[in-house]
Protein backbone atom coordinates (compact mmCIF):
# COMPACT_ATOMS: atom_id res chain seq x y z
CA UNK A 1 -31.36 32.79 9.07
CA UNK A 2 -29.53 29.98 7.23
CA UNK A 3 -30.79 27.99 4.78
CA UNK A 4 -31.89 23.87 4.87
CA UNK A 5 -30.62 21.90 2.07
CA UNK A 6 -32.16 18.53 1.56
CA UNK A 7 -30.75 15.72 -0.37
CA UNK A 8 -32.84 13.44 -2.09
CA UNK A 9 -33.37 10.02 -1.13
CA UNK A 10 -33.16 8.86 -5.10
CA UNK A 11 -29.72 10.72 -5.41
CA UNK A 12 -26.63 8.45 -5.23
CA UNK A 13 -23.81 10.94 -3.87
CA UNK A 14 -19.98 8.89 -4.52
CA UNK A 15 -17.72 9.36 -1.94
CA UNK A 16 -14.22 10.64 -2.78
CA UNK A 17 -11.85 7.99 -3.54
CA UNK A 18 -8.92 8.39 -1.31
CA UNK A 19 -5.53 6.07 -1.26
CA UNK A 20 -3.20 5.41 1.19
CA UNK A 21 0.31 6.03 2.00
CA UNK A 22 2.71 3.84 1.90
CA UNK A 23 6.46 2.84 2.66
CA UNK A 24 9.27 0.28 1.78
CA UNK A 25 12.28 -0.80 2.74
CA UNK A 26 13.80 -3.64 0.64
CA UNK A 27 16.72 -5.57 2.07
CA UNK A 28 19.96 -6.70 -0.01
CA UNK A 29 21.30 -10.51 0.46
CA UNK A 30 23.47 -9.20 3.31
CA UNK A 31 20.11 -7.26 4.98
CA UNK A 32 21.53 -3.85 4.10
CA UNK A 33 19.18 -1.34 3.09
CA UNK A 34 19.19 -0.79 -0.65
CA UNK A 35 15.91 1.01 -0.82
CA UNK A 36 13.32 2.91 0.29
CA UNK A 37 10.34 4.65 -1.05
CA UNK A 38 6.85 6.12 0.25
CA UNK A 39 4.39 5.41 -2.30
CA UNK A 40 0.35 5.26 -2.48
CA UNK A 41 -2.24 2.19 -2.99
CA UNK A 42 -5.70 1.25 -2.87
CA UNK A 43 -5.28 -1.52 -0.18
CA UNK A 44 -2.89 -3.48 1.91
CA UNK A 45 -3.55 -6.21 -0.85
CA UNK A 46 -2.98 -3.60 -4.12
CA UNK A 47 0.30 -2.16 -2.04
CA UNK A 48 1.62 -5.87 -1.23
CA UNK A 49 1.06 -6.40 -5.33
CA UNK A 50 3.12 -3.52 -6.29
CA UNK A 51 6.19 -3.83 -4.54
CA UNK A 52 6.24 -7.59 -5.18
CA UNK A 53 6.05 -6.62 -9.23
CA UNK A 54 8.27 -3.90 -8.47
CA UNK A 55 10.84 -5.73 -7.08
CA UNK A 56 10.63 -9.44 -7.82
CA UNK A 57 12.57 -12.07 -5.69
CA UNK A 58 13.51 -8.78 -3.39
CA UNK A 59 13.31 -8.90 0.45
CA UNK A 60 11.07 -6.37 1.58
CA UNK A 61 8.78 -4.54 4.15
CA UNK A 62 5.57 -2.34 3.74
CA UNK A 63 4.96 -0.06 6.23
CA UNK A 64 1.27 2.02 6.60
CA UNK A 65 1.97 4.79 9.17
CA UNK A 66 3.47 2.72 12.08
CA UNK A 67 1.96 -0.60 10.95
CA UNK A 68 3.69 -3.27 9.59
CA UNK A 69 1.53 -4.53 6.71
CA UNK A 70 4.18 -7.48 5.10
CA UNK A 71 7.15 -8.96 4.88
CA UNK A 72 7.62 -10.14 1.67
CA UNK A 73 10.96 -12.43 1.21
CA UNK A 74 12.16 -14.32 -1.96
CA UNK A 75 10.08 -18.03 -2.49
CA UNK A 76 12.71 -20.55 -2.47
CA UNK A 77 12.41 -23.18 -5.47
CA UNK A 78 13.00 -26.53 -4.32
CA UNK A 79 14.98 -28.68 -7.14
């Protein structure tokens, strides 16, 4: 016979932290490909962060499986 186990109720069990995968494509000035990496984040948000660090004034897309999370393009500074 197999045996019950029983959790108890004042137990807090943490779940596994698990990221996500991630990929970009940044763009050069003539929207050639330049590069292109996989790479793993927290969030949408925390992946959006790091490629915007990562490549500052770059135009780029982040890609979740086959989901298009951003487009991030340069900000233009008006004069």
């Amino acid at each position: 016979m197999g045996t019950a186990v029983r959790h108890s109720s004042s137990r807090c069990f943490k779940e596994p932290h698990l990221s996500l995968s991630y990929r970009y494509y940044c763009h050069d000035s003539d929207g050639r490909l330049h590069s292109a990496e996989w790479f793993d984040a927290d969030s949408d948000k925390q992946a959006v962060e790091l490629i915007q660090a990562e490549h500052p004034g770059g135009t780029c897309e982040i890609w979740q499986e086959t989901r298009l999370v951003a487009k991030i393009t340069p900000e233009r500074l008006s004069a």
